[in-house]
Every structure is written in structure tokens, then in C-alpha cells.
Protein backbone atom coordinates (compact mmCIF):
# COMPACT_ATOMS: atom_id res chain seq x y z
CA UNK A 1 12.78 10.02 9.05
CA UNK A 2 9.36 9.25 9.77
CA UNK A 3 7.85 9.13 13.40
CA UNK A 4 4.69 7.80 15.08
CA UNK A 5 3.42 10.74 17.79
CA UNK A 6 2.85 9.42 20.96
CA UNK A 7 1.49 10.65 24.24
CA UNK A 8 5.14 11.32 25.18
CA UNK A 9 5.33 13.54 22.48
CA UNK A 10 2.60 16.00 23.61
CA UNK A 11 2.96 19.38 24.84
CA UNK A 12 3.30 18.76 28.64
CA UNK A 13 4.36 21.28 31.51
CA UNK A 14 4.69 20.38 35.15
CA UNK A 15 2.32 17.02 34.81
CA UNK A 16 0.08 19.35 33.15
CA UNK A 17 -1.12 17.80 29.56
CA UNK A 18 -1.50 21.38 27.59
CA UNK A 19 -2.33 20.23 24.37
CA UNK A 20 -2.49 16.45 23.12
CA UNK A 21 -0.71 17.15 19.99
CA UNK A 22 3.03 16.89 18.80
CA UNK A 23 4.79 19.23 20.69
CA UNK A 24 7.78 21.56 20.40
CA UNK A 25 10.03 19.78 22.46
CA UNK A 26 9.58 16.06 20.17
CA UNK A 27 9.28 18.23 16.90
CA UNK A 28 12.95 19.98 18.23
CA UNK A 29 14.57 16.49 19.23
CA UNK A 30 13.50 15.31 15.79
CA UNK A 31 14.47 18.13 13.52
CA UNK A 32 17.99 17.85 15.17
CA UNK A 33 18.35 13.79 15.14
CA UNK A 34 17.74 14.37 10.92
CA UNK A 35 20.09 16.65 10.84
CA UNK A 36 22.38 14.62 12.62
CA UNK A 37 22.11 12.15 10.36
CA UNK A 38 23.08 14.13 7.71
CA UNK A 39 26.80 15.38 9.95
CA UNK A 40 27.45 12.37 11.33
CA UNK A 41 29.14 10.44 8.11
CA UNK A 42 31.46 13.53 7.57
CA UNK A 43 32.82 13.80 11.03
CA UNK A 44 36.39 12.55 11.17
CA UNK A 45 37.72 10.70 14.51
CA UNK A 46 38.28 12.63 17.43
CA UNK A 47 35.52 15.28 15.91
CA UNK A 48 31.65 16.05 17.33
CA UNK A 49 28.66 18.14 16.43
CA UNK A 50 26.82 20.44 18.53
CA UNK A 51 23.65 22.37 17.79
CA UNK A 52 24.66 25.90 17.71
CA UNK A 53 21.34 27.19 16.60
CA UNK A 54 17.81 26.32 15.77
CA UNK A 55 14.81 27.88 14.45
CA UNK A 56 11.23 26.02 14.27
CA UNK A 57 8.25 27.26 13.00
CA UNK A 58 4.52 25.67 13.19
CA UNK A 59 1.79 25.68 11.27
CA UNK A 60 -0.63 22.96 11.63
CA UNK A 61 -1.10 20.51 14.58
CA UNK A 62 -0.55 16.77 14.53
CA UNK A 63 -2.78 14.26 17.31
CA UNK A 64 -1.41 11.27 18.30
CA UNK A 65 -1.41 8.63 16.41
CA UNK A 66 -0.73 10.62 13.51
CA UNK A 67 2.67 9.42 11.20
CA UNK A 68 5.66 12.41 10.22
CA UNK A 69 7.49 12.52 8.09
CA UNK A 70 10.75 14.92 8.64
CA UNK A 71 13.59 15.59 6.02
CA UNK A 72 16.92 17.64 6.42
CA UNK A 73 18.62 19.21 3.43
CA UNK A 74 21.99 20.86 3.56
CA UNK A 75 21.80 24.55 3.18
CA UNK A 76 24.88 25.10 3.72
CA UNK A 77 28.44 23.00 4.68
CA UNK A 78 31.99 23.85 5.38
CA UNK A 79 34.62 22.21 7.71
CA UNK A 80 33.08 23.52 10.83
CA UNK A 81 29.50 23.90 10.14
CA UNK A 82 26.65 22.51 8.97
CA UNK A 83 23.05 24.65 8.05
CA UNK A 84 20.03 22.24 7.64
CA UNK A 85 16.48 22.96 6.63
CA UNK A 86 13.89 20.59 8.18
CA UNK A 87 10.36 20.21 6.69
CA UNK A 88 7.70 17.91 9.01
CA UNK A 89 4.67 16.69 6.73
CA UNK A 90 1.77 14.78 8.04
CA UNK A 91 -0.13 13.40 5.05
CA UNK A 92 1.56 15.75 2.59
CA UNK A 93 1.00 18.97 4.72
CA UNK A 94 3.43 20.74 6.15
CA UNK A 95 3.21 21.01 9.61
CA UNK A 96 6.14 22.80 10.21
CA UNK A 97 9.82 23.95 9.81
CA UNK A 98 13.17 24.08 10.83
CA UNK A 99 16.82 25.98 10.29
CA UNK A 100 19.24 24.20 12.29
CA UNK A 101 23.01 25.05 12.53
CA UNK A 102 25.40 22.64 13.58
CA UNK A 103 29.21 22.96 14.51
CA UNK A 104 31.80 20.42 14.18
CA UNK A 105 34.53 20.51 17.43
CA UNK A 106 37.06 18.57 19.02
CA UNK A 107 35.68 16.40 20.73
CA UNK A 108 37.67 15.89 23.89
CA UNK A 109 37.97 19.72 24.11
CA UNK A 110 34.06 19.98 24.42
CA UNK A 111 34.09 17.21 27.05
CA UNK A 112 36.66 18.89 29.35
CA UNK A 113 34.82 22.72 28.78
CA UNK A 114 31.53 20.91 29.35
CA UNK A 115 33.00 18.81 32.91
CA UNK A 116 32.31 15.60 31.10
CA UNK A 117 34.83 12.44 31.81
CA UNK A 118 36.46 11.28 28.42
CA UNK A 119 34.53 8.96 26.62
């Protein structure tokens, strides 16, 4: 998956721009929607995943305007869960990493427990 950063993308608290770079939040959002990609073909009907847990590390920033590119392999998959390692390169470099654990649940189950109407 490869992403553009924009200036929605920066690290921003309270209206406050902290640091014009790609921040934790967008690098999260990403690092799960690869994963994602990588459940979503082996979910049967009536089935969902849900991010159980994820860890990110940084090492180098990236300004706007700078391309990423972000890649999920499977670490590890059974029925009910999927581990994914993310890697984020800008220009070759890695800028940082990910462990992400994903469950697979009923779907309508998780709906109800979360007070969502039925999709």
C-alpha cells in the first residue's frame, strides 16, 4: 500500500500542529488498513475482524509530501486470529514498524456487545 502524507496526516493535538510530519495516528490507521487487507479475503459470511492488539515503533520521520510505502506479512494465522508485521519505507528506509493482531468474531455478536444496530 503506498500513501501520499498530507497535512491531515501530521501529528496534531487540540488544533495544535506538533510536528509537520507523518504522525502516529495516520501511520496506526495505515498499518491496520494493510493488514486488513490481508484478513479480509479469508473471512467467511456472517464473520468480522477486530484489532485486538498493536505495536508501532518509529524510527525516522517522513514531511509531507513524502510517498510510503507499507507492507503486511502474516506472522502468524489460525481460525480466529491473525498476527501481521508492518514495515513503512520512505525511499527504501524504514521509517517504522508494526505487530498487529487481529481477531476474527461473529459479527452480529460484536454489533449487539458493542450497541450497534445490525448491519
Amino acid at each position: 500500500m503506498h500513501v501520499v502524507v498530507t497535512e491531515d496526516m501530521t501529528a496534531r493535538f487540540d488544533d495544535e500542529d506538533v510536528h509537520p510530519v507523518y504522525g502516529t495516528a495516520a501511520l496506526v490507521r495505515h498499518a491496520e488498513q494493510v493488514s486488513r487487507r490481508l484478513l479480509k479475503p479469508a473471512l467467511e459470511p456472517g464473520e468480522e475482524g477486530v484489532g485486538a492488539s498493536l505495536t508501532v515503533r518509529q524510527h525516522a520521520p517522513v514531511r509531507v509530501g513524502r510517498r510510503v510505502e507499507l507492507t503486511a506479512a502474516v506472522v502468524t494465522a489460525t481460525a480466529r486470529r491473525l498476527v501481521t508485521t508492518v514495515e513503512a519505507r520512505c525511499e527504501g528506509a524504514l521509517v517504522a514498524d508494526a505487530t498487529f493482531t487481529q481477531v476474527v468474531v461473529d459479527r452480529a455478536a460484536f454489533r449487539a456487545r458493542a450497541g450497534l444496530p445490525e448491519a
